[in-house]
C-alpha atoms as a PDB file:
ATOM      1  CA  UNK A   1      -3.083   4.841 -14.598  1.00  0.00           C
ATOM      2  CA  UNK A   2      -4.620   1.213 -14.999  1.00  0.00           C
ATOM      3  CA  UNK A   3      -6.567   0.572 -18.224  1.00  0.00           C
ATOM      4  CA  UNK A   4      -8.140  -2.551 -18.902  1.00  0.00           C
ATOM      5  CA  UNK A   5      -7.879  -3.715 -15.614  1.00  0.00           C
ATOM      6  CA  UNK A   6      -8.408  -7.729 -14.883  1.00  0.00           C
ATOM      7  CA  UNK A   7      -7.982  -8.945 -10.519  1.00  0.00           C
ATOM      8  CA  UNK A   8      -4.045  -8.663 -10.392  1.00  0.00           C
ATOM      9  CA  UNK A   9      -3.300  -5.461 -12.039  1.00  0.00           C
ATOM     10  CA  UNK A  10      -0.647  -3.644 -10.929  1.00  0.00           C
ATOM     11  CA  UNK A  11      -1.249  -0.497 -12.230  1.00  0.00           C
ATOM     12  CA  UNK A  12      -1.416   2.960 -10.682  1.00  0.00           C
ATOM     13  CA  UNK A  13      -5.257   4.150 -10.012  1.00  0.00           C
ATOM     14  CA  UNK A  14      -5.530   7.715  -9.363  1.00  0.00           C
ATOM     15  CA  UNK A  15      -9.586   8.817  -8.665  1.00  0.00           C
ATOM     16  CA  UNK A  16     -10.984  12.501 -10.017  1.00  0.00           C
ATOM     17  CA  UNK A  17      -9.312  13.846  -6.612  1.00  0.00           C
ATOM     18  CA  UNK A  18      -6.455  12.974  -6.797  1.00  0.00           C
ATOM     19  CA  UNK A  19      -5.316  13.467 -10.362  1.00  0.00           C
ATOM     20  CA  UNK A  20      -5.771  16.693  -9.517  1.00  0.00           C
ATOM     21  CA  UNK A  21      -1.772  16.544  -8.602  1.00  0.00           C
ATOM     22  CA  UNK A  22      -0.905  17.560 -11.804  1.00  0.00           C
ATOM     23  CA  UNK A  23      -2.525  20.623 -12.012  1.00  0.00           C
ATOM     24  CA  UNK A  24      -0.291  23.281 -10.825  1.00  0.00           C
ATOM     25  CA  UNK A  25      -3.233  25.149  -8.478  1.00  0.00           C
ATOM     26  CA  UNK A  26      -4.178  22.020  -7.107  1.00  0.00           C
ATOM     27  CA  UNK A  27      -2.616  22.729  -3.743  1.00  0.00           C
ATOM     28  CA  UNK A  28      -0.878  18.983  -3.588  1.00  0.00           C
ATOM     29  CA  UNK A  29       2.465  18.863  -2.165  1.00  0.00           C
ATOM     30  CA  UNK A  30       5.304  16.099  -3.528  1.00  0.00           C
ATOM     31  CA  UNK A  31       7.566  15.147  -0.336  1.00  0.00           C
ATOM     32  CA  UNK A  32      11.093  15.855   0.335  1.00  0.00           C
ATOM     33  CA  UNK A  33      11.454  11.941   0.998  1.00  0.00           C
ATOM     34  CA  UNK A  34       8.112   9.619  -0.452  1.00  0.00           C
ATOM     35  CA  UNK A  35       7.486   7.480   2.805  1.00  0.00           C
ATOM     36  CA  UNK A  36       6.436   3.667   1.364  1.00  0.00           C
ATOM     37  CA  UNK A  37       3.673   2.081   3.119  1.00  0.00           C
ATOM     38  CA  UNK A  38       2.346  -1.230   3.031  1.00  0.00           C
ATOM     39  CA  UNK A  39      -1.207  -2.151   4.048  1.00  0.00           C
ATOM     40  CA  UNK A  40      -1.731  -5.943   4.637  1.00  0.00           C
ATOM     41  CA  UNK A  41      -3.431  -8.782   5.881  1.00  0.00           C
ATOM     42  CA  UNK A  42      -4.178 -12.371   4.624  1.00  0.00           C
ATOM     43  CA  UNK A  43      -5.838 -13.569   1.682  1.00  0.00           C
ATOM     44  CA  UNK A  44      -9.233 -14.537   2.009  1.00  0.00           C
ATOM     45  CA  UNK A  45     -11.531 -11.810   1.679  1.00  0.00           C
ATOM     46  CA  UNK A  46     -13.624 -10.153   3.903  1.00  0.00           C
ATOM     47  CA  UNK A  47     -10.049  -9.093   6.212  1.00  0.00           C
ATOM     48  CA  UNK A  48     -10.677  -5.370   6.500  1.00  0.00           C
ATOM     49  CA  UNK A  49      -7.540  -4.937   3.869  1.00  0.00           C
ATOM     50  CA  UNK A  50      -8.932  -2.547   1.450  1.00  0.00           C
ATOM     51  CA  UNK A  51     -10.936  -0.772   4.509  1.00  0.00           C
ATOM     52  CA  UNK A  52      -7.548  -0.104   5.505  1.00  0.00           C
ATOM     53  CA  UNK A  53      -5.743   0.856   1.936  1.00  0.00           C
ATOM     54  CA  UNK A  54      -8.216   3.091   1.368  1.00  0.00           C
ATOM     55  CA  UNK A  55      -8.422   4.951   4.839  1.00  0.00           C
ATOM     56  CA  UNK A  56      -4.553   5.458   3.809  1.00  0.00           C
ATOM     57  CA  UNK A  57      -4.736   6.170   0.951  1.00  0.00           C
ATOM     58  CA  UNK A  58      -7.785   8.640   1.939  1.00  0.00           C
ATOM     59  CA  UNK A  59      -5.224  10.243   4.852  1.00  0.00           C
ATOM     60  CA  UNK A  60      -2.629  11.299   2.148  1.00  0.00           C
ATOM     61  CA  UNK A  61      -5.674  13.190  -0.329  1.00  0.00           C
ATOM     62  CA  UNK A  62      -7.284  14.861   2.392  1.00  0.00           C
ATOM     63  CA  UNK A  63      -3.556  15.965   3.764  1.00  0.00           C
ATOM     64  CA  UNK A  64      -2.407  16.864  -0.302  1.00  0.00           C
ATOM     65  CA  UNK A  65       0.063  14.993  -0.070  1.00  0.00           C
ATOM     66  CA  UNK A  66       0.979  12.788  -3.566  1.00  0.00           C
ATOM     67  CA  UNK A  67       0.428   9.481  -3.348  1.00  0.00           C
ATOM     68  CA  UNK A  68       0.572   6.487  -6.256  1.00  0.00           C
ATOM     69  CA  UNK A  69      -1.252   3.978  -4.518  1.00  0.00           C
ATOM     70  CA  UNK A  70      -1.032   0.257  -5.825  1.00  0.00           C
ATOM     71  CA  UNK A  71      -2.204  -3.578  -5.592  1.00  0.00           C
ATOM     72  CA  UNK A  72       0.959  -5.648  -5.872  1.00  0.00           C
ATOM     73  CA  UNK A  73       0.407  -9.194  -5.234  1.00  0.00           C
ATOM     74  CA  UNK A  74       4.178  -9.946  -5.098  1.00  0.00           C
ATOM     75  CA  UNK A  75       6.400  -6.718  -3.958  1.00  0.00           C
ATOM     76  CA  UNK A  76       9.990  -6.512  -4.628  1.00  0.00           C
ATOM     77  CA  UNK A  77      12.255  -3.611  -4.678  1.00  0.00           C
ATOM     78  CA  UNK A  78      12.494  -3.425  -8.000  1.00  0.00           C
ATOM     79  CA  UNK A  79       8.502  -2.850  -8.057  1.00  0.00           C
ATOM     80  CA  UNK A  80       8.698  -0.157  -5.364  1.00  0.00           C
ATOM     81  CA  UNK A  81      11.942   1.662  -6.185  1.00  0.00           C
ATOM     82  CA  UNK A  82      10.010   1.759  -9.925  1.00  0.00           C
ATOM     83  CA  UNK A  83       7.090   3.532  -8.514  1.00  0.00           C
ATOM     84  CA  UNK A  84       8.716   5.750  -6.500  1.00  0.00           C
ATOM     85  CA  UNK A  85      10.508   7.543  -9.426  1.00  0.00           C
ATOM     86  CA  UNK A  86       7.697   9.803  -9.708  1.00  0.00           C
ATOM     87  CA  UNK A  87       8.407  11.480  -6.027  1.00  0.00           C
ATOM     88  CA  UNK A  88       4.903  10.766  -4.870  1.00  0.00           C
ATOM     89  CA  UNK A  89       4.347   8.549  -1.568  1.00  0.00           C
ATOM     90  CA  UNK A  90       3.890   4.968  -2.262  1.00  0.00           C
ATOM     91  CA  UNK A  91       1.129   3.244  -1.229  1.00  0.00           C
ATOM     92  CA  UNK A  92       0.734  -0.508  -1.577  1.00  0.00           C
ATOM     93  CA  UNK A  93      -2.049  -3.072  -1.125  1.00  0.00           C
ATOM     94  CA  UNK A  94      -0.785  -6.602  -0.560  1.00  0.00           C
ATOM     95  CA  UNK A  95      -2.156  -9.767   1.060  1.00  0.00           C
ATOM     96  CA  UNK A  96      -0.062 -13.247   2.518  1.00  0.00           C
ATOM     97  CA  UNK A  97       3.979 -12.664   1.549  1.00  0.00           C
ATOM     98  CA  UNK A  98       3.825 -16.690   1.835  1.00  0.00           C
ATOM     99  CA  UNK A  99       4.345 -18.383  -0.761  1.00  0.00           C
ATOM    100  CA  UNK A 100       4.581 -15.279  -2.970  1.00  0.00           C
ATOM    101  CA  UNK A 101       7.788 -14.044  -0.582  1.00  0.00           C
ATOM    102  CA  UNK A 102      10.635 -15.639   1.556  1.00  0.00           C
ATOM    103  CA  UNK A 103      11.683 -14.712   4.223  1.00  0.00           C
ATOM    104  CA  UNK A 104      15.174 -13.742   2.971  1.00  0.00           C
ATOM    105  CA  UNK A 105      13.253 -11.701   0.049  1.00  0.00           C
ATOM    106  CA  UNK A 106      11.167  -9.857   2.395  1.00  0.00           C
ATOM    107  CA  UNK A 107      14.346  -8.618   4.617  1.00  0.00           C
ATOM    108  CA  UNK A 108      15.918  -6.922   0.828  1.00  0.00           C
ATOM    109  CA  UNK A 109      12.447  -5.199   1.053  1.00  0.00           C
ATOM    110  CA  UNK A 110      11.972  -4.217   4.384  1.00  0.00           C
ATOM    111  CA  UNK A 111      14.966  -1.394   4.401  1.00  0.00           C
ATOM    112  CA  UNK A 112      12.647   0.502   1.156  1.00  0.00           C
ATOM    113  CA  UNK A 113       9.410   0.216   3.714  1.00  0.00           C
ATOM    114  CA  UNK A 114       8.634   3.441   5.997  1.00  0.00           C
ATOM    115  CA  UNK A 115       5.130   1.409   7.832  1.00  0.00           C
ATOM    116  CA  UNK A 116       3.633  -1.951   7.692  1.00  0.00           C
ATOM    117  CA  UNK A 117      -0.081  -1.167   8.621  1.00  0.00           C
ATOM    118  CA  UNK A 118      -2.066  -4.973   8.778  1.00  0.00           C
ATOM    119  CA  UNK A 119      -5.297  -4.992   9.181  1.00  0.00           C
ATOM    120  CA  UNK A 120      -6.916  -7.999  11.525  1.00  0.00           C
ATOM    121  CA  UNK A 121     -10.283  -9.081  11.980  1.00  0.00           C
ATOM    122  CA  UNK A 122     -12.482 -11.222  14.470  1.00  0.00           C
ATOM    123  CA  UNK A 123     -12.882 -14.694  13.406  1.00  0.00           C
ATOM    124  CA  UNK A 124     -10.198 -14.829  10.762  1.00  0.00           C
ATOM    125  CA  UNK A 125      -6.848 -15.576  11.399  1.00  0.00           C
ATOM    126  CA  UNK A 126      -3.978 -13.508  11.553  1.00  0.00           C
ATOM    127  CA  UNK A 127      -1.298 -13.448   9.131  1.00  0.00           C
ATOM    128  CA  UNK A 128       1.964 -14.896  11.044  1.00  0.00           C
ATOM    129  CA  UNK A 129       4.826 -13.501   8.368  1.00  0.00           C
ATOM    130  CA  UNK A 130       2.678  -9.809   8.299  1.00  0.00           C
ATOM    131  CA  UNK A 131       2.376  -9.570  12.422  1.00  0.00           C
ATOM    132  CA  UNK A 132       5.826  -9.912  13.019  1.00  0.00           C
ATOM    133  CA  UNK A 133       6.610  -7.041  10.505  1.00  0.00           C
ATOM    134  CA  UNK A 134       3.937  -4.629  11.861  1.00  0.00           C
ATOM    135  CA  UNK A 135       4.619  -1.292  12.300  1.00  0.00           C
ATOM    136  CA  UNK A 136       1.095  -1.008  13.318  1.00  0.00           C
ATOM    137  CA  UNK A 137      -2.186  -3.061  13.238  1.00  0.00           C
ATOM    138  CA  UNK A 138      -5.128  -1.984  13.049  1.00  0.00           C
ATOM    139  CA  UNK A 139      -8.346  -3.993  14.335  1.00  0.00           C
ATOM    140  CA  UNK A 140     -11.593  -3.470  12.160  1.00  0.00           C
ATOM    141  CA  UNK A 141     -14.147  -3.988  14.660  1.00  0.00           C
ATOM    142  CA  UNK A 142     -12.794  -1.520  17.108  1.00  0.00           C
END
């Protein structure tokens, strides 16, 4: 897990709960086949996007399931396919793919991605790139 953490760190965070995994009696469960979620939105504070990370990432502890859960500011598949060696579900936090993605970068990572969840919120705008690869979207004031 993330020591020494500075605004972009990509490191695993784990909380009291859910380190609990490792413990053989702890009653979580690693899955056949990790699922990888993404939770997005765009980049300007105040979207709803770690409302929606953690209510994820909250789902999969309260369900024992295993879950490495992650800010990535720029996924690729080498970043997911990485994390997903350790056989938990991946769960990762990211904000606009534009101009950290193209287009032809985020179709080599869409195949690796079981949901897109974006979270939207009244008076900001939506994130084009992110809408048009929603699985689902989820609206904060609602």
């Amino acid at each position: 897990t993330g020591r020494r953490c500075h605004p972009e760190c990509e490191a695993r965070h784990l909380d009291d709960v859910e380190r609990r995994r490792f413990e053989g009696s702890s009653g979580f469960r690693y899955p056949a086949r990790p699922s990888v979620v993404v939770t997005a939105s765009r980049d300007m504070g105040r979207t709803a996007s770690t409302w929606v990370y953690n209510a994820v990432r909250l789902l999969y502890r309260r369900s024992r399931q295993a879950c490495d859960s992650y800010w990535l500011r720029r996924p690729t598949p080498a970043k997911l396919r990485d994390r997903l060696r350790t056989g938990a579900h991946l769960l990762v936090k990211t904000h606009e793919w534009t101009p950290e993605m193209t287009p032809s970068e985020f179709q080599e990572l869409r195949p690796l991605l079981t949901h897109v969840i974006v979270s939207v919120r009244g008076g900001f705008p939506e994130d084009p790139a992110w809408m048009g690869a929603a699985t689902h979207v989820v609206h904060f004031e609602v």
